[in-house]
Protein backbone atom coordinates (compact mmCIF):
# COMPACT_ATOMS: atom_id res chain seq x y z
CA UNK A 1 -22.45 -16.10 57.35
CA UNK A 2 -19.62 -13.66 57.58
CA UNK A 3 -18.78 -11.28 55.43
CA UNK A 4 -15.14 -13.26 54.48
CA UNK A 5 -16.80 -15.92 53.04
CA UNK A 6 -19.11 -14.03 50.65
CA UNK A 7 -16.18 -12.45 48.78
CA UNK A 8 -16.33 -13.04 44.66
CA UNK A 9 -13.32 -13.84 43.64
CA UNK A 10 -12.42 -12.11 40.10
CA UNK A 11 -11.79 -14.46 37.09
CA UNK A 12 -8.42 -13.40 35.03
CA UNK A 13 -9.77 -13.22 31.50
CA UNK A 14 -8.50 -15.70 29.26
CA UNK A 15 -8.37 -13.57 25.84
CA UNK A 16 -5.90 -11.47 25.14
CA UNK A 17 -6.68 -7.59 23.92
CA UNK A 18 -4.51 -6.31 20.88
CA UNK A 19 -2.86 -2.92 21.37
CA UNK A 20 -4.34 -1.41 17.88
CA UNK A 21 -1.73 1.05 18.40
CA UNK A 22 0.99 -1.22 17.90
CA UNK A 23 -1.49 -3.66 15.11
CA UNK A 24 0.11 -2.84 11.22
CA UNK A 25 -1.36 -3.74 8.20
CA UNK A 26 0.26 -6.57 6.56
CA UNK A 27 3.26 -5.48 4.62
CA UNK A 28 2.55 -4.55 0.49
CA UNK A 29 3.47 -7.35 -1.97
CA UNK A 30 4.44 -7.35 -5.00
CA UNK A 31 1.74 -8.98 -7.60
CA UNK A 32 3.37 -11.84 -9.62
CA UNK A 33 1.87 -9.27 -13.03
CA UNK A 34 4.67 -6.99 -12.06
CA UNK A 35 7.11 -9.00 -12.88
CA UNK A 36 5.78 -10.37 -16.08
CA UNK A 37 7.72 -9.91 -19.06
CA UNK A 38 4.80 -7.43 -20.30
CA UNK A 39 4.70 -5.21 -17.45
CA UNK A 40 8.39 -4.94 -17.87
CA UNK A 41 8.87 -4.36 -21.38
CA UNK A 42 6.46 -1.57 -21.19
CA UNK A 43 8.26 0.05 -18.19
CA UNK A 44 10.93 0.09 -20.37
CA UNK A 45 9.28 2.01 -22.91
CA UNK A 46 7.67 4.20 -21.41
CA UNK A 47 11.07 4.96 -19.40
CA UNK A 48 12.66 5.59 -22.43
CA UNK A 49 9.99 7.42 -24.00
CA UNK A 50 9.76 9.80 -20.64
CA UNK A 51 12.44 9.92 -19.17
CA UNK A 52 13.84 8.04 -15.68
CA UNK A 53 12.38 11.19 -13.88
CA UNK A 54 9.50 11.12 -11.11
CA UNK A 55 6.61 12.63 -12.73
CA UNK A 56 4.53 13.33 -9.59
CA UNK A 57 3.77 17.53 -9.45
CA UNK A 58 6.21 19.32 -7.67
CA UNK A 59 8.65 16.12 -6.96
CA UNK A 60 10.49 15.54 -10.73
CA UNK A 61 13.64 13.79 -9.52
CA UNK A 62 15.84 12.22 -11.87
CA UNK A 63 18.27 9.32 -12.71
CA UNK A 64 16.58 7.20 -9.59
CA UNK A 65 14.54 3.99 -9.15
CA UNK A 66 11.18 4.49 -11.30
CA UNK A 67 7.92 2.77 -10.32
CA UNK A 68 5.74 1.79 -12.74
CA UNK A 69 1.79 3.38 -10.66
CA UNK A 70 -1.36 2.86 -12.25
CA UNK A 71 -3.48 6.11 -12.01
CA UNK A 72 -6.48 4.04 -11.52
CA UNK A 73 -5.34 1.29 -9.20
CA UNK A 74 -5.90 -2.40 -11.07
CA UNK A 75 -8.71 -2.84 -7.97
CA UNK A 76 -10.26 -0.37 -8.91
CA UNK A 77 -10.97 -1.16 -11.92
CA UNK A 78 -7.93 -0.03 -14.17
CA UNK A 79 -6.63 -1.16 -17.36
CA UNK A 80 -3.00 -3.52 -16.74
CA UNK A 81 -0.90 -2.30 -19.42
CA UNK A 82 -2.67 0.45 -21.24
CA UNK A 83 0.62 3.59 -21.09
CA UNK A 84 -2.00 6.80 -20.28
CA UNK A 85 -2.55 4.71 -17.13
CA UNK A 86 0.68 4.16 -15.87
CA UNK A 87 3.07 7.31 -14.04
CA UNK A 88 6.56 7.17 -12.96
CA UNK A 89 7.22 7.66 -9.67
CA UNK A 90 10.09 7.76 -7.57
CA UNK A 91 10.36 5.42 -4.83
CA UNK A 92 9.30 8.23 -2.17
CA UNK A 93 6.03 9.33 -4.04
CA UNK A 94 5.34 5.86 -5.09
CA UNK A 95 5.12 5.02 -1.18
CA UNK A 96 3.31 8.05 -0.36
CA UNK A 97 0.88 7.15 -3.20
CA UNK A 98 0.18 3.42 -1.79
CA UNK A 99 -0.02 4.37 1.74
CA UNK A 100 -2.94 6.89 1.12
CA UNK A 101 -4.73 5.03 -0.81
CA UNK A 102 -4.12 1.90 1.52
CA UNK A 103 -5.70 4.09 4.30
CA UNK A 104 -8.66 5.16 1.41
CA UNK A 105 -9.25 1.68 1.06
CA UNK A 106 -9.18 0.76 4.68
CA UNK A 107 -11.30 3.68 6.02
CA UNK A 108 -13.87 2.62 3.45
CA UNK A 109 -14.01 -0.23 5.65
CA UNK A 110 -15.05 0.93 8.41
């Protein structure tokens, strides 16, 4: 036989691989609690009570968009509405907050 003939030909694979570096988590939604007229009535309160000021360490911004953050995250276990468990945040710690503990969560995982 010659040597032509004996040639393996190399099969194209047929599944894709995903670039992880270019793979994202699936965007943060809002749960249907937070817009419940309870959640809302209590950021209210507690935004009067407080203050509309950021009340992250070190950030304290004022007269801005508030989020309402639970201290101990609802999936973890926290209380919904109870005030002691809830901290304004600015929109900038706020996202800071829920991005580390999204990677917490998802290097627990792994």
């Amino acid at each position: 036989m010659h040597s032509r003939s004996m040639r393996l030909r190399s099969i194209k694979p047929t599944i894709r691989q995903i670039d992880a570096r270019v793979v994202k988590p699936k965007p943060k939604t809002a749960d249907a609690f937070y817009l419940s007229p309870e959640w809302r009535s209590l950021m209210h309160r507690l935004i009067a009570e407080r203050g509309r000021r950021c009340e992250e360490v070190g950030c304290g911004r004022v007269n801005t968009r508030i989020f309402g953050d639970h201290i101990v995250e609802l999936k973890d276990g926290g209380p919904l509405l109870d005030p002691s468990n809830i901290k304004l945040l600015c929109g900038s710690c706020h996202t800071t907050k829920t991005l580390a503990q999204r990677a917490r969560r998802m290097a627990e995982r792994f």
